[in-house]
C-alpha atoms as a PDB file:
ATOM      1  CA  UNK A   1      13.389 167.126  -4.265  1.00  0.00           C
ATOM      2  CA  UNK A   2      14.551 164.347  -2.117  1.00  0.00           C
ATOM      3  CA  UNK A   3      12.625 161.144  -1.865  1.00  0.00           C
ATOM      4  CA  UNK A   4      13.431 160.847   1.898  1.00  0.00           C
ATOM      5  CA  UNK A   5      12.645 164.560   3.658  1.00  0.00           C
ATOM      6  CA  UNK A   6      11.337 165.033   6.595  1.00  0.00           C
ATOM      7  CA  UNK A   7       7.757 164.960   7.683  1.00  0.00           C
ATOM      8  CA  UNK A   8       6.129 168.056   9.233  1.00  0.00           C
ATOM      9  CA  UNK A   9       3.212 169.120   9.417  1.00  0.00           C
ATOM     10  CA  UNK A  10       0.733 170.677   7.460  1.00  0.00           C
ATOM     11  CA  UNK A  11       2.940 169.781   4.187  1.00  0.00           C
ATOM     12  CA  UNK A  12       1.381 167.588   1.402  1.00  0.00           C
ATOM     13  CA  UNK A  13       3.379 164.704   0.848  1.00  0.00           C
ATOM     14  CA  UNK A  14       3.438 161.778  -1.781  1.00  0.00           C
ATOM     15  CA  UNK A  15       4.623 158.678   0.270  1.00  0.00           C
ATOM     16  CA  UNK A  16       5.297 155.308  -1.500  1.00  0.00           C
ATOM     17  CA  UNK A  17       7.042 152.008  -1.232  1.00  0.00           C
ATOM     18  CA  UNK A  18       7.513 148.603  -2.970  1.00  0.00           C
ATOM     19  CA  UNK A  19       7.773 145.127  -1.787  1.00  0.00           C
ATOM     20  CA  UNK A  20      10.955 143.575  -1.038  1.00  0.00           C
ATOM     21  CA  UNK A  21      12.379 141.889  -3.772  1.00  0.00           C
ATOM     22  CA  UNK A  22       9.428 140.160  -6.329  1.00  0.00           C
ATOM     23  CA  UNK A  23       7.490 140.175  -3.504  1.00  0.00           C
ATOM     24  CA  UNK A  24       3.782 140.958  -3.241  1.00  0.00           C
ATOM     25  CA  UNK A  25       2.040 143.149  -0.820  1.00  0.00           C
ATOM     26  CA  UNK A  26      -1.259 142.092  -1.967  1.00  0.00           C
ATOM     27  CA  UNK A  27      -2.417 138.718  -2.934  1.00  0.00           C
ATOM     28  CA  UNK A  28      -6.280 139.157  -2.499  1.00  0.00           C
ATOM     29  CA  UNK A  29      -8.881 141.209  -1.471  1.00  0.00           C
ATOM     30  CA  UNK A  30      -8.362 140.609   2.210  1.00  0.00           C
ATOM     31  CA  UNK A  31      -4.839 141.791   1.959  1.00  0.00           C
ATOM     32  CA  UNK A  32      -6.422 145.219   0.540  1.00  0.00           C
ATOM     33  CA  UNK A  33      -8.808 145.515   3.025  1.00  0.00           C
ATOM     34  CA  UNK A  34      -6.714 145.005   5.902  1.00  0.00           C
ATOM     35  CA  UNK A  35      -4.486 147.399   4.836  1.00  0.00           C
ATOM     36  CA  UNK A  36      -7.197 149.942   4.332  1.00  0.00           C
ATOM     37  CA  UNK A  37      -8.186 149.207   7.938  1.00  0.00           C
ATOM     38  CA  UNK A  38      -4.216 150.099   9.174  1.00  0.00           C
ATOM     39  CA  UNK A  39      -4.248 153.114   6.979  1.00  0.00           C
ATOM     40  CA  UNK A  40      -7.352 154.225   9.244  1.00  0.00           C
ATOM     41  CA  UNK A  41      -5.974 153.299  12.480  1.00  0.00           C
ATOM     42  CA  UNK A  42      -2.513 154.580  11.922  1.00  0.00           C
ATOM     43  CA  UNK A  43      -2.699 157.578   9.552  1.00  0.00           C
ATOM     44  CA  UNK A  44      -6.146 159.117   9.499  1.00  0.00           C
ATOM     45  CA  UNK A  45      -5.577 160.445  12.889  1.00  0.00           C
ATOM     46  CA  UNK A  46      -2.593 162.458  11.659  1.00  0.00           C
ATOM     47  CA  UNK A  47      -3.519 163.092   8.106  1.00  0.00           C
ATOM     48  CA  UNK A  48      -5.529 163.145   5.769  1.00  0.00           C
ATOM     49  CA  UNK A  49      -5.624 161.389   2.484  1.00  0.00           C
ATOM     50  CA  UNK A  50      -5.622 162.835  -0.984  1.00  0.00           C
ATOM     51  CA  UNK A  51      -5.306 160.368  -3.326  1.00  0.00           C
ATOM     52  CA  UNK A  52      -4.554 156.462  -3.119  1.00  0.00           C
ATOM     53  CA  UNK A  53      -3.675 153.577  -4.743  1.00  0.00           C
ATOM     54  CA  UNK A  54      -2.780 149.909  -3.453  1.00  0.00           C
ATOM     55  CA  UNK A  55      -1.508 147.716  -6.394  1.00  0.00           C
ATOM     56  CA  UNK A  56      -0.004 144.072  -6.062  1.00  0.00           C
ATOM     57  CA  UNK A  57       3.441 144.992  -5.387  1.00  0.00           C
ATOM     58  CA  UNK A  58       3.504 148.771  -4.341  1.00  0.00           C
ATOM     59  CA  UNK A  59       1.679 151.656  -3.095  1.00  0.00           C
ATOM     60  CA  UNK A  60       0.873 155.532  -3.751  1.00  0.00           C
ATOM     61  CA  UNK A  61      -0.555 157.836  -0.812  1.00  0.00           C
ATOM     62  CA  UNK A  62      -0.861 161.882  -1.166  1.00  0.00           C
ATOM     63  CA  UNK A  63      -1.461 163.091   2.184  1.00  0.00           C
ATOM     64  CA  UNK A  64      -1.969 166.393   3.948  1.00  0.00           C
ATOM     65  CA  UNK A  65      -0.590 165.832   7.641  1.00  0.00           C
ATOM     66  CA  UNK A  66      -2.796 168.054  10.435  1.00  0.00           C
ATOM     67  CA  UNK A  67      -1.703 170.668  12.062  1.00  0.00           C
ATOM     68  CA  UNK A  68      -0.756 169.510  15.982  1.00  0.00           C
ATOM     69  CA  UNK A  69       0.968 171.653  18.587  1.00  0.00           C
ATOM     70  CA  UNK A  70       1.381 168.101  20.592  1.00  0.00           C
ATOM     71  CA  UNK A  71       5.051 167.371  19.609  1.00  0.00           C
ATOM     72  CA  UNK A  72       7.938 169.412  19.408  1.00  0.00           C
ATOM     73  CA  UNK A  73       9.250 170.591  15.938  1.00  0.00           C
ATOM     74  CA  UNK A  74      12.554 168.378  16.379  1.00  0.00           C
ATOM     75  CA  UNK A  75      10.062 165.522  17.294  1.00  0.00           C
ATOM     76  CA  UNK A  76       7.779 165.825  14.160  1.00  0.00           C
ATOM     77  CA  UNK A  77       9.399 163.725  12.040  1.00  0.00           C
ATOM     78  CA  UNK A  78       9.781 160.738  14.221  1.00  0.00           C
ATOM     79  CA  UNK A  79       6.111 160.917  15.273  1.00  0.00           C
ATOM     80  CA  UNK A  80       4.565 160.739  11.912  1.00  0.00           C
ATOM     81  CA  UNK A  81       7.175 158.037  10.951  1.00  0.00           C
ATOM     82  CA  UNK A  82       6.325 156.298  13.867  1.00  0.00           C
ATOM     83  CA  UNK A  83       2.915 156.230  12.204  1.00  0.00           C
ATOM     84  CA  UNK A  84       3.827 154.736   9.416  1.00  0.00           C
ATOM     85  CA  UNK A  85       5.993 152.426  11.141  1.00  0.00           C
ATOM     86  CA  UNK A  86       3.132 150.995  12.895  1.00  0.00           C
ATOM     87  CA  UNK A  87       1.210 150.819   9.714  1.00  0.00           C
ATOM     88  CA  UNK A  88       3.449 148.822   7.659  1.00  0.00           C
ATOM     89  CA  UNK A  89       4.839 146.524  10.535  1.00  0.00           C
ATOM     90  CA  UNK A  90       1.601 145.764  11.714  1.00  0.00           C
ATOM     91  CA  UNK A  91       0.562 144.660   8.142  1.00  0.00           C
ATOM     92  CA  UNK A  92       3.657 142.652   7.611  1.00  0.00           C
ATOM     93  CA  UNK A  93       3.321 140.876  10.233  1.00  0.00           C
ATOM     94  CA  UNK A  94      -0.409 139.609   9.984  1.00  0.00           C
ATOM     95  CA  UNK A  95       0.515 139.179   6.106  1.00  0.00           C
ATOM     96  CA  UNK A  96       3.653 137.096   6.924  1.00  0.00           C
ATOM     97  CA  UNK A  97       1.493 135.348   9.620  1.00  0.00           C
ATOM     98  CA  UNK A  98      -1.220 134.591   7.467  1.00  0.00           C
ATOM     99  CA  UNK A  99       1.458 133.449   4.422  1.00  0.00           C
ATOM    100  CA  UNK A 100       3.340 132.061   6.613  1.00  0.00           C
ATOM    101  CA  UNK A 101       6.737 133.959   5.715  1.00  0.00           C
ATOM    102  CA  UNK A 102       9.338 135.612   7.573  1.00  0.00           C
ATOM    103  CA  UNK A 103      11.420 138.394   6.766  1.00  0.00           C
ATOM    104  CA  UNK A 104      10.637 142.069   5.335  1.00  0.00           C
ATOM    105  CA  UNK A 105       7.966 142.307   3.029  1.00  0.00           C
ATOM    106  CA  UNK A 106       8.137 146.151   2.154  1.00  0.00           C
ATOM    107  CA  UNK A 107      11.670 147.926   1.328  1.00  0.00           C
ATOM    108  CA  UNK A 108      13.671 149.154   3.859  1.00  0.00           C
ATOM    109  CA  UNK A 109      12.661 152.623   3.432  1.00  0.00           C
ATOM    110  CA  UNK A 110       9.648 155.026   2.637  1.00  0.00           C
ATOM    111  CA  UNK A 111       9.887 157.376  -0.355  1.00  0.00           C
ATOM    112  CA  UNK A 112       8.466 160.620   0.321  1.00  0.00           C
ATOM    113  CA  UNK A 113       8.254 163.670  -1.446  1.00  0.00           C
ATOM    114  CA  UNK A 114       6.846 166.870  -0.396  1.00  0.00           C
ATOM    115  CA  UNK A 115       4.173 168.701  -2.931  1.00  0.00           C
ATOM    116  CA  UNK A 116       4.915 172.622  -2.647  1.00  0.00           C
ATOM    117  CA  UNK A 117       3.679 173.331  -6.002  1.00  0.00           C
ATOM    118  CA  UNK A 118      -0.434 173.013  -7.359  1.00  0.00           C
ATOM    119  CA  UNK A 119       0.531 171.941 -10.928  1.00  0.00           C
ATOM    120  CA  UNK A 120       3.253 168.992  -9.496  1.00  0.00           C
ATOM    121  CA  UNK A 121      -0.703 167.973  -6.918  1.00  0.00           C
ATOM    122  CA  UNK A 122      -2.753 167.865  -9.884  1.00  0.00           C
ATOM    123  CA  UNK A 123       0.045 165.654 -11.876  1.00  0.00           C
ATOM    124  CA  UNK A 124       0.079 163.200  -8.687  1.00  0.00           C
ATOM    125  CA  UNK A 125      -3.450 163.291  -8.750  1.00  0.00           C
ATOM    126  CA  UNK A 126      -3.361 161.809 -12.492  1.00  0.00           C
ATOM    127  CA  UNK A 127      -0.573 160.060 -11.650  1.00  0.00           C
ATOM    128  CA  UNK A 128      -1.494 157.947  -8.980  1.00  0.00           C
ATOM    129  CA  UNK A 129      -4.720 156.859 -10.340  1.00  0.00           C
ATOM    130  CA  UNK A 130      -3.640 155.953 -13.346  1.00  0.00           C
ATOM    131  CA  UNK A 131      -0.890 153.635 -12.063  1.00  0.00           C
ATOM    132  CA  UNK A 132      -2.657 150.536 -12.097  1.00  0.00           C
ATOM    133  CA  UNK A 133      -3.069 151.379 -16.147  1.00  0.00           C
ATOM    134  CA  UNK A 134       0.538 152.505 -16.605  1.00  0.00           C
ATOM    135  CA  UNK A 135       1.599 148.971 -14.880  1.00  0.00           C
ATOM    136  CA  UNK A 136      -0.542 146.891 -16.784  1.00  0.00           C
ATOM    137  CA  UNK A 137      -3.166 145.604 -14.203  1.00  0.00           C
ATOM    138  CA  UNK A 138      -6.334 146.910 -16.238  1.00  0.00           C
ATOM    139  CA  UNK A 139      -6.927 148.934 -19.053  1.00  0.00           C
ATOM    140  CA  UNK A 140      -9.261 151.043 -18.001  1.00  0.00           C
ATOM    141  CA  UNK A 141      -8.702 153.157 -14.522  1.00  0.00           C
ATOM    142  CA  UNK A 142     -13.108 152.705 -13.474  1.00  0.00           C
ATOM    143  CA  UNK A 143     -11.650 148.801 -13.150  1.00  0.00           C
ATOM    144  CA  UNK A 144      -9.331 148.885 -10.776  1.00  0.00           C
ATOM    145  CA  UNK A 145     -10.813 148.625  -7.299  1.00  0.00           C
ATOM    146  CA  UNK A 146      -8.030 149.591  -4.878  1.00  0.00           C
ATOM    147  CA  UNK A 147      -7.711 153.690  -5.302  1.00  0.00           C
ATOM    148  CA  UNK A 148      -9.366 156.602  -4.041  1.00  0.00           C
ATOM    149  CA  UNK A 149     -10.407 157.524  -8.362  1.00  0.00           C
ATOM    150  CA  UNK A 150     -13.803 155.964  -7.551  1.00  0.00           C
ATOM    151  CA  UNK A 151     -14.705 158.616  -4.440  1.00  0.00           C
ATOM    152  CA  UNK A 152     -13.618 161.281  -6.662  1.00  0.00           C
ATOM    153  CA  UNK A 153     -15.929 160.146 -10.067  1.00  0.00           C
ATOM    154  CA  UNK A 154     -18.927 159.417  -7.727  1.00  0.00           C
ATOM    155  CA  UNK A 155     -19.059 162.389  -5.800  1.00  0.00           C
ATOM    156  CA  UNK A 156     -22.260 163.996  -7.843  1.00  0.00           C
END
């Protein structure tokens, strides 16, 4: 699988990126909560969210994009990029703003991988909420705060 296919919808897809460099994405809880606020603007309205997990320097989303009969299949992938376009330039530059940086703050490019197999979802699943453990942050997944793990233990 290649980490840069194209969108379409209906597809499950795990999308990530890093900061540029030893750059962070997130230096406090604002940061986190602004981005949560993009991720609603930008991408709820074409997908929906699995699974996610915002940590200092990088990020984990498994979506499902909605069906649409609004674009044309050629024009797919450059509408649901332009999503995600909007979402991380529109963070980058209130972050910058607010840091007062310039230049890229997230890689030049966003990994993507699409999820045709149940066994490879339920491994992402794991996966992604258990990053914040596998990097170090906390030792215990119920502490970290920015991941969709707590929606899924408090459900009952």
């Amino acid at each position: 699988m290649s980490n840069t296919e194209c969108f379409e919808y209906g597809y499950i897809y795990h999308i990530y990126t890093h900061a540029n460099g030893k750059d962070l994405i997130f230096r406090e809880n604002e940061n986190y909560k602004y981005f949560l606020s993009k991720l609603l603007k930008y991408i709820i309205p074409v997908a929906e969210i699995y699974a996610y997990c915002l940590m200092p320097n990088h990020f984990h989303l498994l979506i499902r994009f909605k069906e649409s009969n609004q674009t044309l299949a050629e024009d797919e992938h450059k509408y649901l990029m332009k999503q995600f376009s909007n979402l991380l330039n529109g963070y980058a530059k209130a972050y910058n703003k607010k840091y007062n940086r310039k230049g890229s703050l997230f890689l030049d490019y966003l990994k993507r991988k699409r999820v045709d197999d149940e066994k490879y979802l339920i491994k992402l699943f794991h996966y992604i909420h258990n990053n914040p453990v596998n990097h170090g942050f906390v030792k215990d997944i119920n502490d970290w705060k920015y991941s969709s793990y707590h929606s899924y233990i408090n459900l009952g």
